[in-house]
PDB file of N, CA and C in Angstrom:
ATOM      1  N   UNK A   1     -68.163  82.888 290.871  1.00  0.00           N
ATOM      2  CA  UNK A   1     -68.715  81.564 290.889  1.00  0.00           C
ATOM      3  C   UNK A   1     -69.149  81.207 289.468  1.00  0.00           C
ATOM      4  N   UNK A   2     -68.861  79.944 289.037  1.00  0.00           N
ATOM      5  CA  UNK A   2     -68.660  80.078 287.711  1.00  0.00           C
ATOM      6  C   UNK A   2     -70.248  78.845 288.042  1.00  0.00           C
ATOM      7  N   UNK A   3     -70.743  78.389 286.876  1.00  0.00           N
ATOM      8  CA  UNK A   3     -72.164  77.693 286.738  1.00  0.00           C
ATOM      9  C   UNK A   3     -71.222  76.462 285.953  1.00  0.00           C
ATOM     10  N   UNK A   4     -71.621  75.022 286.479  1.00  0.00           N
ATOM     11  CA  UNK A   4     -71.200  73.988 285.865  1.00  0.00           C
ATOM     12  C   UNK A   4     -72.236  73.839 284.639  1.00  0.00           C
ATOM     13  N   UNK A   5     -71.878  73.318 283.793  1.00  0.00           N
ATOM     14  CA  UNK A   5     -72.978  72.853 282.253  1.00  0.00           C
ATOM     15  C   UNK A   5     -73.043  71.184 282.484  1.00  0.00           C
ATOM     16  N   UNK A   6     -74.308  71.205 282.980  1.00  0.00           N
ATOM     17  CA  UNK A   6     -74.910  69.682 283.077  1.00  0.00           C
ATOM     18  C   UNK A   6     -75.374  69.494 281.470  1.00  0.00           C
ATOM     19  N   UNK A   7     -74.388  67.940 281.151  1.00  0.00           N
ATOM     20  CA  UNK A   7     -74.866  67.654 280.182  1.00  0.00           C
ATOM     21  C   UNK A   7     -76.197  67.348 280.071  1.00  0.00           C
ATOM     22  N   UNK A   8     -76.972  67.265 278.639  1.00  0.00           N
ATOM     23  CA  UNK A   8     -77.892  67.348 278.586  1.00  0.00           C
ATOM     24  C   UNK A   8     -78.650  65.525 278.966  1.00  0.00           C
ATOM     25  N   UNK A   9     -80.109  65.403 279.236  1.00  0.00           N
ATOM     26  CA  UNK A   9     -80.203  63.974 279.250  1.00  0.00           C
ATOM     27  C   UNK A   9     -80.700  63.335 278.202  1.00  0.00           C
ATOM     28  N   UNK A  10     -81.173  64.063 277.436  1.00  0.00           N
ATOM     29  CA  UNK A  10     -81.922  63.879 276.204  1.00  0.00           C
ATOM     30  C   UNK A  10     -81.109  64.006 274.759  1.00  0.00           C
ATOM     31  N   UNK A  11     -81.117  63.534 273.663  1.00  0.00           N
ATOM     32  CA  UNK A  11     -80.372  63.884 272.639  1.00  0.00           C
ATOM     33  C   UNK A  11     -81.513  65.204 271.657  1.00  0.00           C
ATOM     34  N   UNK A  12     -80.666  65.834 270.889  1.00  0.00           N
ATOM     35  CA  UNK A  12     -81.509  67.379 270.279  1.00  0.00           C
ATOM     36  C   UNK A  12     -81.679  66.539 268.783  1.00  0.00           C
ATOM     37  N   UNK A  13     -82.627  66.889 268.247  1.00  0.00           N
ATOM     38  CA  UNK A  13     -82.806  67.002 266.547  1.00  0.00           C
ATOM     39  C   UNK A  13     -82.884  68.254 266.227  1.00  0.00           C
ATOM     40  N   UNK A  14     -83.183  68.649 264.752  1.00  0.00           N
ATOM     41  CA  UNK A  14     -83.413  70.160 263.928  1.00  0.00           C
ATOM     42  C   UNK A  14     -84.835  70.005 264.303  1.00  0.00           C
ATOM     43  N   UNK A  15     -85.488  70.932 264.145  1.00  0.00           N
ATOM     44  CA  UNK A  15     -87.008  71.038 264.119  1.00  0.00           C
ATOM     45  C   UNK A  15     -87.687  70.686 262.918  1.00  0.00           C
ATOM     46  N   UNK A  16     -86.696  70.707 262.059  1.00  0.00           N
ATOM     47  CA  UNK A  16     -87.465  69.992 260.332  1.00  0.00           C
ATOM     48  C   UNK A  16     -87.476  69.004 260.833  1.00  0.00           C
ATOM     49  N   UNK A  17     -86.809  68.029 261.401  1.00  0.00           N
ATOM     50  CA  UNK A  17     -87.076  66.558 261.626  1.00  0.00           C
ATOM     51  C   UNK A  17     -88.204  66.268 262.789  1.00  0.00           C
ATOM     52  N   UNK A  18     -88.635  66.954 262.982  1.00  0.00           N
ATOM     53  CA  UNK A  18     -90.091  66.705 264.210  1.00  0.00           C
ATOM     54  C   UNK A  18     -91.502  66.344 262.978  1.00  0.00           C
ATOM     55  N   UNK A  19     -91.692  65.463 263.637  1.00  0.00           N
ATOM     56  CA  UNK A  19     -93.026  65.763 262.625  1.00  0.00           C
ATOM     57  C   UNK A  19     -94.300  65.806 262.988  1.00  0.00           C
ATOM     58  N   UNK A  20     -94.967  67.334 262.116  1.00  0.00           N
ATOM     59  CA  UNK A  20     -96.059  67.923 262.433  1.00  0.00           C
ATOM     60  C   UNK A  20     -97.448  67.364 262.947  1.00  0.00           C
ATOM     61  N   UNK A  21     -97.302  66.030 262.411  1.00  0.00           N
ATOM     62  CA  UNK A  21     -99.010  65.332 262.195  1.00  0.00           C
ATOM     63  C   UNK A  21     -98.907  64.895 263.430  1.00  0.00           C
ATOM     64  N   UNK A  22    -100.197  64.004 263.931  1.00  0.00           N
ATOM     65  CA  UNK A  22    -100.296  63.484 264.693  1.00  0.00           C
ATOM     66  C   UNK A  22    -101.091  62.041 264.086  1.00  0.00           C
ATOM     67  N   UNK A  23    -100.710  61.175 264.676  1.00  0.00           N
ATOM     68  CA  UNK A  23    -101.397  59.307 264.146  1.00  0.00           C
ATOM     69  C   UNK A  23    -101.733  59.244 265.607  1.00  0.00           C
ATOM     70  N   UNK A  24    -102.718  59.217 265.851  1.00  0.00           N
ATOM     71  CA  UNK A  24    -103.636  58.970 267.143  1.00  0.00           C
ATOM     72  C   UNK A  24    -104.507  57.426 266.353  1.00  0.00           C
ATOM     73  N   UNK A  25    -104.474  56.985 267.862  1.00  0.00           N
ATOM     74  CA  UNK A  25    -105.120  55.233 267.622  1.00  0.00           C
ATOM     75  C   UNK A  25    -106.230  55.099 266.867  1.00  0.00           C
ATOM     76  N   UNK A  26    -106.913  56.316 266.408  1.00  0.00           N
ATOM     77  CA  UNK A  26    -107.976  55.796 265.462  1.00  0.00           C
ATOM     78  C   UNK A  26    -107.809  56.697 264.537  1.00  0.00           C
ATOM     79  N   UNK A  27    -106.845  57.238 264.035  1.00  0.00           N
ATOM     80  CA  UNK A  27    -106.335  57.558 262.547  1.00  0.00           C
ATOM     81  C   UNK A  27    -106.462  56.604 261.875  1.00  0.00           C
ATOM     82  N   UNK A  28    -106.499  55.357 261.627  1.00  0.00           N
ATOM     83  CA  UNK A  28    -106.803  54.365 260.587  1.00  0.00           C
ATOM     84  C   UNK A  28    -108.335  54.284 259.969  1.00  0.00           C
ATOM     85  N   UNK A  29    -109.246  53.645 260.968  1.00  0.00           N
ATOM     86  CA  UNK A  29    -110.235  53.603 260.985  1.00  0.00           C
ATOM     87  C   UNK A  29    -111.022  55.243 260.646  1.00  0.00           C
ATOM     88  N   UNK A  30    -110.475  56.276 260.911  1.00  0.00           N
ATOM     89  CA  UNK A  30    -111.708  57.587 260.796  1.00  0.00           C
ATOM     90  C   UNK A  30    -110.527  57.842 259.182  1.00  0.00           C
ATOM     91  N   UNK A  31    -109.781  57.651 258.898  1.00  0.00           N
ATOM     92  CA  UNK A  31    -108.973  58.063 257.482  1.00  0.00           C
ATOM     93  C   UNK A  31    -109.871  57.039 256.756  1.00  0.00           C
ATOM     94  N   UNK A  32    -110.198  55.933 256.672  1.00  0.00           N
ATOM     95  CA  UNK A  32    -111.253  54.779 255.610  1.00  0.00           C
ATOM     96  C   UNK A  32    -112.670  55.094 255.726  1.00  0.00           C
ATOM     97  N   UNK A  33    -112.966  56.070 257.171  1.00  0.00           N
ATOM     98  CA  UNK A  33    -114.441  56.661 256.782  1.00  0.00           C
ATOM     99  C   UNK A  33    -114.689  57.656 255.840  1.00  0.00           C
ATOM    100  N   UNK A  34    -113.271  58.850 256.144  1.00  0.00           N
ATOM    101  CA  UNK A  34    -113.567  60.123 255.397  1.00  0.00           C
ATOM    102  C   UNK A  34    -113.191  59.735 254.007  1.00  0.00           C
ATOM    103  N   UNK A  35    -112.361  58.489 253.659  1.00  0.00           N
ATOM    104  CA  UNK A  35    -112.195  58.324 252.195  1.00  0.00           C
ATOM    105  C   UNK A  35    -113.519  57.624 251.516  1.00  0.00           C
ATOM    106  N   UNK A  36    -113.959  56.738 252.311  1.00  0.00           N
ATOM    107  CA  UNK A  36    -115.556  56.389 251.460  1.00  0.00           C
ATOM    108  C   UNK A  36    -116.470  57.303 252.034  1.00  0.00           C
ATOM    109  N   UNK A  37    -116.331  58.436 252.947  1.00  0.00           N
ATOM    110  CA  UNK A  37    -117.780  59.284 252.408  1.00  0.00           C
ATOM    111  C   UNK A  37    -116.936  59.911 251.447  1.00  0.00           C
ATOM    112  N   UNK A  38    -115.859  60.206 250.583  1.00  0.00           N
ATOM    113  CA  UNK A  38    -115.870  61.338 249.709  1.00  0.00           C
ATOM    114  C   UNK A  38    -116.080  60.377 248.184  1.00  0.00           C
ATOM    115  N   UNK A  39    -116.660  59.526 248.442  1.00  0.00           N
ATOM    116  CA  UNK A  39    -116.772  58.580 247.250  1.00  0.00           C
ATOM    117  C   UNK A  39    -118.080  58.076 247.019  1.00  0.00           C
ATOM    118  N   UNK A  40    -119.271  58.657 248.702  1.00  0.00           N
ATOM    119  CA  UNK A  40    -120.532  58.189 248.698  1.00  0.00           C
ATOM    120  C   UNK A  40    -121.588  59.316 247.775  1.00  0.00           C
ATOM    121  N   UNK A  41    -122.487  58.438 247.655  1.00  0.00           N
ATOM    122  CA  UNK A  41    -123.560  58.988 246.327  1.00  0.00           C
ATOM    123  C   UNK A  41    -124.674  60.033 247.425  1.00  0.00           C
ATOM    124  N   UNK A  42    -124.788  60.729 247.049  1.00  0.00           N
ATOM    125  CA  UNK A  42    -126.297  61.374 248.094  1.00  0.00           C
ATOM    126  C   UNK A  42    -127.024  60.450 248.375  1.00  0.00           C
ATOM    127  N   UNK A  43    -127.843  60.686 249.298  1.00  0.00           N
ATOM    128  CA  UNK A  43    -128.727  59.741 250.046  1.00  0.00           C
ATOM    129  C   UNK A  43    -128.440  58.545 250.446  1.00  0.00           C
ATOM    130  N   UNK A  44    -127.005  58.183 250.497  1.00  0.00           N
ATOM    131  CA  UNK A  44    -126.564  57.128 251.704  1.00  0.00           C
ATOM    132  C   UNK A  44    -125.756  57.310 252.182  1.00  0.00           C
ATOM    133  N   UNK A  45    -125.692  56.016 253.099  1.00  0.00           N
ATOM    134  CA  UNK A  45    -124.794  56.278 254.667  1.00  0.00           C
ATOM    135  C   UNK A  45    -123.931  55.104 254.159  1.00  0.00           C
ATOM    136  N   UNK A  46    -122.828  55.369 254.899  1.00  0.00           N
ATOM    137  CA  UNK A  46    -121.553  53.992 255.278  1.00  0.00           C
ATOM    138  C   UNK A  46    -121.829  53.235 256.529  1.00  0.00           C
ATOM    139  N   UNK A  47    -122.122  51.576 256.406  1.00  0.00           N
ATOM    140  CA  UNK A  47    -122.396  51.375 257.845  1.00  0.00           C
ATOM    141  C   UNK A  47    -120.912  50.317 258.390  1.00  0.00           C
ATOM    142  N   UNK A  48    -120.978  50.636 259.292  1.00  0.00           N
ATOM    143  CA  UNK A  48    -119.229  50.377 259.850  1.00  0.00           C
ATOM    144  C   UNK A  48    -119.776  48.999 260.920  1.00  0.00           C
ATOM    145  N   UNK A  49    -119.593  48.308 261.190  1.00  0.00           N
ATOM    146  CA  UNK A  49    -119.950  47.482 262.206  1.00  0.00           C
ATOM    147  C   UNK A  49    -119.067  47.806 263.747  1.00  0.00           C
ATOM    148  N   UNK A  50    -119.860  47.956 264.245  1.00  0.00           N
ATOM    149  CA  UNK A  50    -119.165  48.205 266.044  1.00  0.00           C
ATOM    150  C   UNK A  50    -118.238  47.381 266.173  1.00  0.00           C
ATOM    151  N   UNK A  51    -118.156  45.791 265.595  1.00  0.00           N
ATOM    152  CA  UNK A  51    -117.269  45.288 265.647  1.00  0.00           C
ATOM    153  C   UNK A  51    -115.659  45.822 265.337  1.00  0.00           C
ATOM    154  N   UNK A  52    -115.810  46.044 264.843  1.00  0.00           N
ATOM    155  CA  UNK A  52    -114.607  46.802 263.639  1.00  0.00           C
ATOM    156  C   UNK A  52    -114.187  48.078 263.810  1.00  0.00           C
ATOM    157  N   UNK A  53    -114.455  48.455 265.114  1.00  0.00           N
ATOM    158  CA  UNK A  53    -113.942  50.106 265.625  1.00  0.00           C
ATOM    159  C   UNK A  53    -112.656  50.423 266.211  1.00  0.00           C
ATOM    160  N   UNK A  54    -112.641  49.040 266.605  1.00  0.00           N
ATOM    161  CA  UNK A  54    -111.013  48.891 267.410  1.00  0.00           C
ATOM    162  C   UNK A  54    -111.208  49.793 268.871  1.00  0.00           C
ATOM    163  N   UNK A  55    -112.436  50.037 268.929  1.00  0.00           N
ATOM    164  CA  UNK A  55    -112.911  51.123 270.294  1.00  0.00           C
ATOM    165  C   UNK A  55    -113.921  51.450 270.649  1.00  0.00           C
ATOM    166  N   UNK A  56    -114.435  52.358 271.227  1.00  0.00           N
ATOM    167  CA  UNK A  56    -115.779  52.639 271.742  1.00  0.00           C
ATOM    168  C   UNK A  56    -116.858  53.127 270.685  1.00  0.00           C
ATOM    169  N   UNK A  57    -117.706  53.269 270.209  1.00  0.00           N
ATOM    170  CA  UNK A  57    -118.104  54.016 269.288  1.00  0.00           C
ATOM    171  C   UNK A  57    -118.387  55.897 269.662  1.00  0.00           C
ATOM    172  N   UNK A  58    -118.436  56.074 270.890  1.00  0.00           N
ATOM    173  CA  UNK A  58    -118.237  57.375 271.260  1.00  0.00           C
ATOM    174  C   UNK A  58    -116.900  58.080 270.652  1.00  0.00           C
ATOM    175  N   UNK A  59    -115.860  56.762 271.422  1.00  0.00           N
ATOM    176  CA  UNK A  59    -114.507  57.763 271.026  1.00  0.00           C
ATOM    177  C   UNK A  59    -114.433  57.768 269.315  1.00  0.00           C
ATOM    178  N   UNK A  60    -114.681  56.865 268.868  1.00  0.00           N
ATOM    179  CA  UNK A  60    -114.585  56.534 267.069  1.00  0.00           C
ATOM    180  C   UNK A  60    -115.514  58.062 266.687  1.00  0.00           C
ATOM    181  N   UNK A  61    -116.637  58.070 266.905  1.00  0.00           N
ATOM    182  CA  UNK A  61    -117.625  59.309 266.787  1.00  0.00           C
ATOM    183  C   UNK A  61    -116.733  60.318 266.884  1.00  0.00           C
ATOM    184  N   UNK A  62    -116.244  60.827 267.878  1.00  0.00           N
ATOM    185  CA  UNK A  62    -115.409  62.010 268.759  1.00  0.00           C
ATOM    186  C   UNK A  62    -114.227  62.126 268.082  1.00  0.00           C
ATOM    187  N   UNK A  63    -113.587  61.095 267.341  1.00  0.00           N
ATOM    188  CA  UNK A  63    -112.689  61.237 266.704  1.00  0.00           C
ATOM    189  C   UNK A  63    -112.892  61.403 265.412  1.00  0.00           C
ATOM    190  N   UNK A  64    -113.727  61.172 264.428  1.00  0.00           N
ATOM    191  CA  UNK A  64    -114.581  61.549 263.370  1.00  0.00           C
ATOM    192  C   UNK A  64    -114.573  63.143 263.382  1.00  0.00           C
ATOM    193  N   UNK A  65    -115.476  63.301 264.329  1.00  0.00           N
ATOM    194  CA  UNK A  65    -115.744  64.671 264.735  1.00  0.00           C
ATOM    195  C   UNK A  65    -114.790  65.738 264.592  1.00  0.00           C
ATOM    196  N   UNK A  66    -113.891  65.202 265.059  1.00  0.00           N
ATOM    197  CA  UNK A  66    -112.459  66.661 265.206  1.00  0.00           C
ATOM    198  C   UNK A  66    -111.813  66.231 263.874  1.00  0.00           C
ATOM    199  N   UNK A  67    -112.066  65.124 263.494  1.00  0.00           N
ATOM    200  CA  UNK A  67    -111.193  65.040 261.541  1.00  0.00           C
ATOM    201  C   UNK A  67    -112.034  66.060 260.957  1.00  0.00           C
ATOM    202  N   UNK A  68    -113.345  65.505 260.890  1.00  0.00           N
ATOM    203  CA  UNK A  68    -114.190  66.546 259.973  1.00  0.00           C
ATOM    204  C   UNK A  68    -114.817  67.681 260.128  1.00  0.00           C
ATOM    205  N   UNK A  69    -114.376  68.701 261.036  1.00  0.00           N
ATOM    206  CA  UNK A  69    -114.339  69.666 261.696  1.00  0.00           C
ATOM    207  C   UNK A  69    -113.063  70.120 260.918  1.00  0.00           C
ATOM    208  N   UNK A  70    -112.015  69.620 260.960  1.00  0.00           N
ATOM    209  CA  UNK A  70    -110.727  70.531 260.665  1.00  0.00           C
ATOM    210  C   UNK A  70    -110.899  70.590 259.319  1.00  0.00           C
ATOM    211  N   UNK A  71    -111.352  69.831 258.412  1.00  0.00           N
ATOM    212  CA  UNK A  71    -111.531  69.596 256.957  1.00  0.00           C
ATOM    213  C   UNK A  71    -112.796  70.083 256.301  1.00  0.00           C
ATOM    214  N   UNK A  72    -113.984  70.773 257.206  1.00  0.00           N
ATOM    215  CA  UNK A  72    -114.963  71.935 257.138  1.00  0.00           C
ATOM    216  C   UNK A  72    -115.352  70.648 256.216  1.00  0.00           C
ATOM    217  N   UNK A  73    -115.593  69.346 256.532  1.00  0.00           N
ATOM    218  CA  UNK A  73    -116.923  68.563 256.277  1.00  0.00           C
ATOM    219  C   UNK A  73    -118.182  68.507 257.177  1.00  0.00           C
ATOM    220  N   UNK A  74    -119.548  68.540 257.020  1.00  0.00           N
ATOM    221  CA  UNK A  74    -120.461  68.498 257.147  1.00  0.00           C
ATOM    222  C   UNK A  74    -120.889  66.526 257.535  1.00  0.00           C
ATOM    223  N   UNK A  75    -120.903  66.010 258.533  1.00  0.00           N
ATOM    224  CA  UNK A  75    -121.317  64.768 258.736  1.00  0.00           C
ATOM    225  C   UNK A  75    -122.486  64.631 259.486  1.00  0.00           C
ATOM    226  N   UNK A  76    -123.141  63.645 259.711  1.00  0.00           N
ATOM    227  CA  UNK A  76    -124.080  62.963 260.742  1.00  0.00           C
ATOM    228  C   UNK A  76    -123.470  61.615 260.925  1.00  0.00           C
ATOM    229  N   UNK A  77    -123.633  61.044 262.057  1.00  0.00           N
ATOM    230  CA  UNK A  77    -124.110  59.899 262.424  1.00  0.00           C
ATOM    231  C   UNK A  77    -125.404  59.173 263.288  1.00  0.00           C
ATOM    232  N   UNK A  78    -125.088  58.316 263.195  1.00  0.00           N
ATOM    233  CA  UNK A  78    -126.267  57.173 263.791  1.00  0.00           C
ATOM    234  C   UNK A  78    -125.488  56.221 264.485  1.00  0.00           C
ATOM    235  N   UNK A  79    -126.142  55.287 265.350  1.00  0.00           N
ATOM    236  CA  UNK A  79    -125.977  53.844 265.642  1.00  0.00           C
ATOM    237  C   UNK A  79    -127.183  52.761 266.159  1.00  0.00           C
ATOM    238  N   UNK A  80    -126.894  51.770 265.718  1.00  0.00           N
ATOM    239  CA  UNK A  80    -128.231  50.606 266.283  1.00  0.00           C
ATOM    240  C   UNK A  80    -126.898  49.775 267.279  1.00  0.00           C
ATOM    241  N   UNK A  81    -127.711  48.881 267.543  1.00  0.00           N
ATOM    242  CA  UNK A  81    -126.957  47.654 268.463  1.00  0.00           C
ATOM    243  C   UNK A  81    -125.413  46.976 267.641  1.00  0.00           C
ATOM    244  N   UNK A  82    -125.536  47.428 266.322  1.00  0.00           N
ATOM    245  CA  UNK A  82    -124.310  46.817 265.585  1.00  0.00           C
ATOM    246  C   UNK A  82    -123.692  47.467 264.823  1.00  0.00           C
ATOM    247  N   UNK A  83    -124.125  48.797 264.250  1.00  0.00           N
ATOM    248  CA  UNK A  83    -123.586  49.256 262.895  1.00  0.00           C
ATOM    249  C   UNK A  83    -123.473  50.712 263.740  1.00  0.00           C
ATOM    250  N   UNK A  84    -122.472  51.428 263.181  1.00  0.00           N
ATOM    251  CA  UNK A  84    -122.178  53.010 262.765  1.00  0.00           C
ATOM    252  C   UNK A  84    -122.719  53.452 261.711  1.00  0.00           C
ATOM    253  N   UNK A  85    -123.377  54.352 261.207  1.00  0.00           N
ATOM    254  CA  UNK A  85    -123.730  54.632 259.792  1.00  0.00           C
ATOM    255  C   UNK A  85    -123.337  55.910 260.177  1.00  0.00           C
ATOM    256  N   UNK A  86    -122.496  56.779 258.733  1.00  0.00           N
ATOM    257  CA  UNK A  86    -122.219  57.760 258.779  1.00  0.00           C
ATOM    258  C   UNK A  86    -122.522  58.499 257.086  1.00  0.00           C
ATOM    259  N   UNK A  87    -122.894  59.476 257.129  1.00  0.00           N
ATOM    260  CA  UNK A  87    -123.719  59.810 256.236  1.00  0.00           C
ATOM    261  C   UNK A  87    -122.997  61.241 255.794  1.00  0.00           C
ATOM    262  N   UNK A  88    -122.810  62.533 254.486  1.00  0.00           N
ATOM    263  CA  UNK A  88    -122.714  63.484 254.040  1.00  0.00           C
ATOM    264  C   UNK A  88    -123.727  64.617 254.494  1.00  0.00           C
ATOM    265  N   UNK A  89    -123.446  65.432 255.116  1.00  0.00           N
ATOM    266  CA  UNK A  89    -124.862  66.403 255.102  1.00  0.00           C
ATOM    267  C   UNK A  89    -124.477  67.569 254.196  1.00  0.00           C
ATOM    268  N   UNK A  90    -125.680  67.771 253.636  1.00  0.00           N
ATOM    269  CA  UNK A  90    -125.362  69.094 252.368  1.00  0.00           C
ATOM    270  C   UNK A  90    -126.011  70.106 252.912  1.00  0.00           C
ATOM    271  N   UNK A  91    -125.435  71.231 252.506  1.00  0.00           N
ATOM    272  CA  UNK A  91    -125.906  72.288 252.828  1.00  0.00           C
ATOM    273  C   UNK A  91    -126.756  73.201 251.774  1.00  0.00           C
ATOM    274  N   UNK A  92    -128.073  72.405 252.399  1.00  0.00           N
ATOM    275  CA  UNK A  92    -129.124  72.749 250.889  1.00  0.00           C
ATOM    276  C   UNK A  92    -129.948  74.051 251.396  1.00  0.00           C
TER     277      UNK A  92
END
């Protein structure tokens, strides 16, 4: 009994052509935080307006979180009724 070869349904690439990264929906917004905290002076914060999150401020937070976690930065945040502030923490 011989096995028929079902073509495939999908088309194949090389594995060099996959690409590694991931752009998740708030890669924009947490890439313009971590570039102005690496440009902020000690003793201040960046304040982001809730407006301008494109999302929840939990998930924006949560997604912060796992950027600067993989990049062994040190952050805090805050929030009031309107702003994100996100701040450098040193390890003094």
């Amino acid at each position: 009994m011989s096995a028929a070869r079902v073509p495939a349904h999908f088309k194949t690439v090389a594995q060099l052509e996959v690409p590694h990264s991931r752009n998740g929906k708030h890669k924009k917004i947490v890439s313009m935080i971590l570039r102005d905290l690496e440009q902020l002076k000690d003793g201040a914060a960046i304040r982001v307006p809730l407006s301008e999150l494109g999302d929840s401020k939990e998930n924006v937070r949560s997604a912060l979180n796992r950027a600067t976690r993989k990049i062994r930065r040190n952050v805090a945040t805050a929030t009031d009724d309107n702003f994100l502030y996100i701040w450098n923490v040193t390890n003094a």
